[in-house]
Protein backbone atom coordinates (compact mmCIF):
# COMPACT_ATOMS: atom_id res chain seq x y z
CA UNK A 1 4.95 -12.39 16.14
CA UNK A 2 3.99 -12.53 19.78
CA UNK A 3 4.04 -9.25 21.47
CA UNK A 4 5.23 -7.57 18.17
CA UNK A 5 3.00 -5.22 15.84
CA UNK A 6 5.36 -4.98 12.46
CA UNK A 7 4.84 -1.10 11.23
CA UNK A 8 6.03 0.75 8.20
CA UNK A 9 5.43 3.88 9.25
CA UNK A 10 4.28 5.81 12.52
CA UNK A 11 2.36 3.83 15.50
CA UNK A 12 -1.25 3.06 14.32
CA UNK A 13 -3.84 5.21 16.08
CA UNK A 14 -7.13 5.52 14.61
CA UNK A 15 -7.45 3.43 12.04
CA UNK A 16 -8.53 4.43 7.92
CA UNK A 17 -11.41 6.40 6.91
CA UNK A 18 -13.16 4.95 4.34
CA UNK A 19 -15.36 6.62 2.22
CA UNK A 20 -17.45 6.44 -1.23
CA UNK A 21 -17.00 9.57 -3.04
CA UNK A 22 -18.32 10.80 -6.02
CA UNK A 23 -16.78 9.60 -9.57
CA UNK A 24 -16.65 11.76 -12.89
CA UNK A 25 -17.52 8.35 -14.72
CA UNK A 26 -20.83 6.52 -13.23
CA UNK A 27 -19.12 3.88 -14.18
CA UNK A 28 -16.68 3.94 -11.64
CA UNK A 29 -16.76 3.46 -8.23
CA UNK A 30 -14.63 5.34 -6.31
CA UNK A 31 -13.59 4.72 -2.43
CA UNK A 32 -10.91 7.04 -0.45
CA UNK A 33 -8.65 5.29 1.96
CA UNK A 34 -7.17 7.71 4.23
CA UNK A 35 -5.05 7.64 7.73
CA UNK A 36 -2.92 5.14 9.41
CA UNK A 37 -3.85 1.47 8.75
CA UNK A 38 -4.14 -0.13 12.14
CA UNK A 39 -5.43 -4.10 13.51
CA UNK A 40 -8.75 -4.46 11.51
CA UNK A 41 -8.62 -2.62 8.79
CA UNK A 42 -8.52 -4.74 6.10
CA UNK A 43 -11.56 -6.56 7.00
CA UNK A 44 -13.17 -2.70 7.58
CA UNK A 45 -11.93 -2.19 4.00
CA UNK A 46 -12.85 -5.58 2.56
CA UNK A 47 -16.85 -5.18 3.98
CA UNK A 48 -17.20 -1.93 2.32
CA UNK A 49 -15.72 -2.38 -0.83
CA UNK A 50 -17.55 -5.94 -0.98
CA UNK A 51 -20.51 -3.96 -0.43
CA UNK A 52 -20.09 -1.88 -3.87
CA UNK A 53 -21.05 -5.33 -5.60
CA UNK A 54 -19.82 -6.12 -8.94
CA UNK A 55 -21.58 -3.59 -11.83
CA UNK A 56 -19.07 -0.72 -11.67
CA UNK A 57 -15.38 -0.44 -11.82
CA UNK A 58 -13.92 0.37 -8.13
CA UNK A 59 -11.09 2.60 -7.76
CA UNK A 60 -9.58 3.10 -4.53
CA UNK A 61 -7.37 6.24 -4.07
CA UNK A 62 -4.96 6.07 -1.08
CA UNK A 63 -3.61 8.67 1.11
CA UNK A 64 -1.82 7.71 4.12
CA UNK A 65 1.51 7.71 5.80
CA UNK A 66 1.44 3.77 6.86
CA UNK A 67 1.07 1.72 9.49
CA UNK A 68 0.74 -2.15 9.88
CA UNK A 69 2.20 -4.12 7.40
CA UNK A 70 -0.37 -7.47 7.47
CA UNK A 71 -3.19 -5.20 7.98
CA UNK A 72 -1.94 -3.50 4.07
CA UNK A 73 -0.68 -6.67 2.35
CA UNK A 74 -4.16 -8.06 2.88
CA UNK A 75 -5.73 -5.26 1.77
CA UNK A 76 -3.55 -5.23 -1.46
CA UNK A 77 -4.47 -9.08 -1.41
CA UNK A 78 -7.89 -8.00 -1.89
CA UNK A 79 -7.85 -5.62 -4.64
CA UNK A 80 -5.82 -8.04 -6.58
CA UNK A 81 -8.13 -11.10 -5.98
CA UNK A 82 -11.30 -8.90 -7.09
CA UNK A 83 -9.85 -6.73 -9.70
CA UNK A 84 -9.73 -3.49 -8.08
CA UNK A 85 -8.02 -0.13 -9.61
CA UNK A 86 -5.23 1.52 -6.97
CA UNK A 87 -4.77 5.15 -7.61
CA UNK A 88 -2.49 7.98 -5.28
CA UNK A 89 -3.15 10.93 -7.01
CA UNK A 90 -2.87 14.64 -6.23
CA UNK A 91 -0.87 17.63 -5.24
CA UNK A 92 0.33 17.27 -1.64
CA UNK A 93 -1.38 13.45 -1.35
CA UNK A 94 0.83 10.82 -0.09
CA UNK A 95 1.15 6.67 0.05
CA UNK A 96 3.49 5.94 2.07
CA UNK A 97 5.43 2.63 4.21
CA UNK A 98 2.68 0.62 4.04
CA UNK A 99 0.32 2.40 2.18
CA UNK A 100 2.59 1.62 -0.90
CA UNK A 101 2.63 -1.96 -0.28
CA UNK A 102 -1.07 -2.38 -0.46
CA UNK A 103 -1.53 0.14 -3.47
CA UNK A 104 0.85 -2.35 -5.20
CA UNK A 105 -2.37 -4.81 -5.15
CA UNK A 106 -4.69 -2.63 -7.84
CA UNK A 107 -5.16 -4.21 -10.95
CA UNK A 108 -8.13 -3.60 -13.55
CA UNK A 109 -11.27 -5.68 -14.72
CA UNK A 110 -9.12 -7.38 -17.43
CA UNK A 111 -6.69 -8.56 -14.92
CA UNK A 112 -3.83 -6.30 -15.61
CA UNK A 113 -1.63 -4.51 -13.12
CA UNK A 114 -3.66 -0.86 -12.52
CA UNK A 115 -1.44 1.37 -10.09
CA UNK A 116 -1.49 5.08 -11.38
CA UNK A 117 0.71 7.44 -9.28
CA UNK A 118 0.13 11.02 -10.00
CA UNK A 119 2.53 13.02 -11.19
CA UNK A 120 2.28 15.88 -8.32
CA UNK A 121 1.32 12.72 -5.27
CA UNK A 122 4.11 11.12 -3.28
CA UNK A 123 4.49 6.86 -2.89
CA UNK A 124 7.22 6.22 -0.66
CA UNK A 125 8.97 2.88 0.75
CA UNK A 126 11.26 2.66 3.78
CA UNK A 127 12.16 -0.28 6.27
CA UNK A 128 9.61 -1.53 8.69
CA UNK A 129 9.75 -0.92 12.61
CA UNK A 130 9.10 -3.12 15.15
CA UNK A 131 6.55 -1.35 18.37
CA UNK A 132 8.09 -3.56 21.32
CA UNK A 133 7.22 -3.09 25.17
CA UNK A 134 9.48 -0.86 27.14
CA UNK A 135 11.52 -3.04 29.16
CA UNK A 136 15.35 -4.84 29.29
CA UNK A 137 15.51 -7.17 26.26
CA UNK A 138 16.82 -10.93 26.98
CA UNK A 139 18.81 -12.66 24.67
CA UNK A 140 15.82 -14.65 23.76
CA UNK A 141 13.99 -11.16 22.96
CA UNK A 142 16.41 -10.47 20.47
CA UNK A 143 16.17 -13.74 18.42
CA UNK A 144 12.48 -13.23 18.52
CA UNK A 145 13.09 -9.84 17.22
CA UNK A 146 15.02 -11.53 14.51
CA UNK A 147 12.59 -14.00 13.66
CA UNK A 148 9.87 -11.94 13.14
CA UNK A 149 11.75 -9.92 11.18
CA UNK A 150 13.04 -12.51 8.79
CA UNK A 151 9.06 -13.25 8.71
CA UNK A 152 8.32 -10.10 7.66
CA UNK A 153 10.40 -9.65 5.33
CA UNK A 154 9.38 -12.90 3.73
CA UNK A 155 5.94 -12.13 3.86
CA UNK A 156 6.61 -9.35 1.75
CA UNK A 157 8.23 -11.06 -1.25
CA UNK A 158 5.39 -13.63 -1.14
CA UNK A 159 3.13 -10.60 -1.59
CA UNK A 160 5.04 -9.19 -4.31
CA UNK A 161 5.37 -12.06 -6.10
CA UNK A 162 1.50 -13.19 -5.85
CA UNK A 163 0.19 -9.43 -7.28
CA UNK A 164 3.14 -9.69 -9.88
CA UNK A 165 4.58 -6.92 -8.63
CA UNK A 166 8.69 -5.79 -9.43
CA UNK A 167 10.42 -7.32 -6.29
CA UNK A 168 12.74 -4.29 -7.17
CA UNK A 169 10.21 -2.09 -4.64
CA UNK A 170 11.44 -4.55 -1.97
CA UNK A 171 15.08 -3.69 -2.43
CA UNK A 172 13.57 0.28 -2.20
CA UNK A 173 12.05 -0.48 1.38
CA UNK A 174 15.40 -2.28 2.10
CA UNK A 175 17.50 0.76 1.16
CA UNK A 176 16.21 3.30 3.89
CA UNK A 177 15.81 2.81 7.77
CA UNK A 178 12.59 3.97 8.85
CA UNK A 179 13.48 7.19 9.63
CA UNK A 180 14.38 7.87 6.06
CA UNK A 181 11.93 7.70 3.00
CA UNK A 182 12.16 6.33 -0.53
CA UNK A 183 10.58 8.31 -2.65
CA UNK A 184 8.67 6.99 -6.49
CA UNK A 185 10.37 8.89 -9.01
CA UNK A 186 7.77 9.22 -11.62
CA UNK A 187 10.20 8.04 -14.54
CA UNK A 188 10.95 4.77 -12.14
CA UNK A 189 7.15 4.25 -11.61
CA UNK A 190 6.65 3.78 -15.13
CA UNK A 191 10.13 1.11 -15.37
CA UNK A 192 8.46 -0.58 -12.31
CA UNK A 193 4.66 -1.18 -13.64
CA UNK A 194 3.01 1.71 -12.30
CA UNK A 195 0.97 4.47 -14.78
CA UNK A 196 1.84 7.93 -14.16
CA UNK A 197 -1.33 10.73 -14.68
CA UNK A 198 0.21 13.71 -15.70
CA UNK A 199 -2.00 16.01 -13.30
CA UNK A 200 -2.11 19.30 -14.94
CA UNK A 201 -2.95 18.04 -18.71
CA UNK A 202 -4.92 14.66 -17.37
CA UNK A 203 -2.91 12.59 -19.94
CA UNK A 204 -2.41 9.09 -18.78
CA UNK A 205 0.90 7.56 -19.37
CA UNK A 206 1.04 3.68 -19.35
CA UNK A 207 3.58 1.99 -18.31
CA UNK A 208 4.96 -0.68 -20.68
CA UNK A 209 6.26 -3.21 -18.04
């Protein structure tokens, strides 16, 4: 991937917030990831949730529009390796490109898949993009271009397949450019392994899958 930065979404520029905010269970640990995920995140993310140590349940709500794909596969490595809830809930809150990929990663204390999408929030997939200098491309630029596409793209299933997650939300990236966006319809959530929180009653519905 030399010289190549693989996005999902628009060019990185200042990196997540991350923040612990106050849960309505003290039980619960709850962390807010928002902005575009940029080089260095993940370890950013990984230090403070690592910090939370191990006596409540962490959540991590998302809302963010992208940005580098290795940067949110390995934080959706790390929620999944340490048993960590992924939530996108909210009117007008979104997960999207990336964002979705690593939010694919939450899973509870018992080891099972723990995703909720609200039913009023937005998780969206689309193809990646590739942020390349501005210059004449050689034919040898192009079969890089290829390459590290094909890596990419591999990458991805690998992912999907490690969290146990449907590869179905690969073909959903695969369907739209990245000018175009994918939307989670909450009834496909549900088909696809992902709880939906009904946001106006705060009734959970589980997803059988």
């Amino acid at each position: 991937m030399v010289g190549l930065l693989i996005t999902s979404g628009a060019a990185a520029q200042a990196g997540v917030a991350i923040e612990t905010v106050q849960a309505a269970d003290p039980a619960v640990a709850l962390v807010r990831i928002s902005g575009t995920m940029e080089r260095g995140d993940a370890q950013r993310v990984q230090a403070h949730l690592t910090s939370l140590g191990s006596g409540r349940q962490i959540t991590v709500r998302f809302d963010s529009t992208g940005g580098a794909i290795d940067e949110a596969l390995r934080i959706g490595r790390h929620l999944h390796a340490n048993r960590i809830r992924a939530e996108v809930v909210g009117k007008g809150v979104n997960c999207l490109s990336a964002c979705a990929l690593a939010f694919l990663g939450g899973r509870d204390a018992s080891g099972k898949g723990w995703r909720v999408k609200g039913s009023e929030a937005e998780i969206g997939f689309h193809g990646f993009k590739r942020l390349v200098p501005d210059k004449e491309f050689t034919v040898a630029d192009m079969q890089e271009a290829v390459a590290t596409t094909q890596h990419s793209l591999l990458a991805i299933a690998d992912y999907l397949t490690a969290i146990g997650a449907d590869i179905e939300f690969m073909s959903m990236m695969l369907e739209k450019s990245n000018s175009e966006m994918n939307y989670l319809a909450n009834d496909k959530a549900l088909h696809l392994g992902v709880h939906v929180l009904q946001e106006r009653t705060g009734q959970l519905t589980r997803s059988q899958n």
